[in-house]
Protein backbone atom coordinates (compact mmCIF):
# COMPACT_ATOMS: atom_id res chain seq x y z
CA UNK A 1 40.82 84.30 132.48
CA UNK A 2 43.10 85.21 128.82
CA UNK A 3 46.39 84.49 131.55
CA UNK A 4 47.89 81.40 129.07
CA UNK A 5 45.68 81.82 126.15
CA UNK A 6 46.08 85.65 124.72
CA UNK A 7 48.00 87.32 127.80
CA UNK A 8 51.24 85.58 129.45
CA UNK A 9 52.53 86.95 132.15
CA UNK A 10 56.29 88.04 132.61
CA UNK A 11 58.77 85.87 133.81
CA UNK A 12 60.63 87.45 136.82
CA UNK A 13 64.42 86.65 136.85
CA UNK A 14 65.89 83.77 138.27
CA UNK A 15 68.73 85.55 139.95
CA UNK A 16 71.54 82.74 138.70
CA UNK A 17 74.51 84.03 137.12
CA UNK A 18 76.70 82.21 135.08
CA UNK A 19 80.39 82.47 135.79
CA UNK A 20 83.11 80.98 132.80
CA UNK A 21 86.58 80.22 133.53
CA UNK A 22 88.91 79.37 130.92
CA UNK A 23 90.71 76.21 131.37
CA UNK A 24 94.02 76.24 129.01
CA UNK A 25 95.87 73.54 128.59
CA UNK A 26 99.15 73.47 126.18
CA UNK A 27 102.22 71.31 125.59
CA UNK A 28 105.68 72.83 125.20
CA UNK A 29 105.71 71.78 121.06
CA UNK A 30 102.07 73.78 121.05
CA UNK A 31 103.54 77.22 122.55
CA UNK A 32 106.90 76.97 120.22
CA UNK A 33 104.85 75.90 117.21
CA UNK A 34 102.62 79.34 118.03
CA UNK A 35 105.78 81.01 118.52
CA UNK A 36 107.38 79.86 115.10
CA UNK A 37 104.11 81.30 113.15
CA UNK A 38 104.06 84.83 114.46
CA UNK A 39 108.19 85.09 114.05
CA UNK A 40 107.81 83.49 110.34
CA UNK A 41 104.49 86.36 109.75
CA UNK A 42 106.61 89.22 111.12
CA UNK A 43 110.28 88.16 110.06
CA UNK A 44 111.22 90.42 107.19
CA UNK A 45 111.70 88.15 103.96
CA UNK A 46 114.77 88.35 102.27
CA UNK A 47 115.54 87.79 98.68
CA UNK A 48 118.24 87.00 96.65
CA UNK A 49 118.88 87.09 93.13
CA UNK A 50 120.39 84.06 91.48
CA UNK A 51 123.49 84.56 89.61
CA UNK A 52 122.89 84.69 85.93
CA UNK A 53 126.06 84.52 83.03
CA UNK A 54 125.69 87.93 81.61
CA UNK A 55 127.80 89.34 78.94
CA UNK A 56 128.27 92.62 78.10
CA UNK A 57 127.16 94.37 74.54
CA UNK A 58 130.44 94.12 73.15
CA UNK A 59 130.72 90.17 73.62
CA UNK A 60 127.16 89.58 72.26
CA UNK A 61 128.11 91.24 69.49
CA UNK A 62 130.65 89.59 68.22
CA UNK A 63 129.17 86.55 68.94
CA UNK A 64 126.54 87.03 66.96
CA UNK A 65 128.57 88.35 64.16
CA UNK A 66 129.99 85.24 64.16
CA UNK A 67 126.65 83.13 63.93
CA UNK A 68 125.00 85.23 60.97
CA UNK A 69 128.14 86.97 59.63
CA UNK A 70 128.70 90.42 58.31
CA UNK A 71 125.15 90.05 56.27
CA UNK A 72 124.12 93.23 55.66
CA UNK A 73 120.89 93.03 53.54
CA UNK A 74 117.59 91.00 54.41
CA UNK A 75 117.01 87.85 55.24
CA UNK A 76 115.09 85.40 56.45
CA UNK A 77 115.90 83.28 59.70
CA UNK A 78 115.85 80.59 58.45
CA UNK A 79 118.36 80.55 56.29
CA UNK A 80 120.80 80.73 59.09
CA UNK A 81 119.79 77.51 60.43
CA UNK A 82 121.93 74.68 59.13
CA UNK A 83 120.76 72.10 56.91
CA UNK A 84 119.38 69.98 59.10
CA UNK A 85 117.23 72.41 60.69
CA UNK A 86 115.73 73.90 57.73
CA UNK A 87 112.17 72.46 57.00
């Protein structure tokens, strides 16, 4: 008399399965497109350092002895920019 209103009864199983099977389907670019990503992840990166003109101390030095001189005592930069510079 409650069967439907306050008490519903089990359901018993239907018995039907469901069975999946994967259909793939893939063009040649596809695979060697997947292929290129998970070389270019796992390929070791290599790095090389550009060329830069270095000098050594020696040649710095004198070339900055000849831009300020043999000044010994203070000064301030700007008085080793040239006229034009100077504001």
């Amino acid at each position: 008399d409650r069967v439907g209103r306050d008490v519903f009864l089990r359901g018993a199983p239907e018995g039907l399965r469901t069975q999946r099977k994967a259909l793939w389907q893939a063009e040649i670019y596809d695979l060697i497109a997947a292929y290129g990503v998970i070389s270019a992840r796992t390929r070791p990166v290599l790095h090389v350092v550009a060329h830069r003109a270095v000098m050594t101390l020696e040649t710095a030095l004198e070339r900055v002895s000849a831009l300020v001189g043999t000044r010994i005592d203070w000064a301030t930069i700007e008085s080793f920019l040239p006229e034009q510079a100077r504001g």
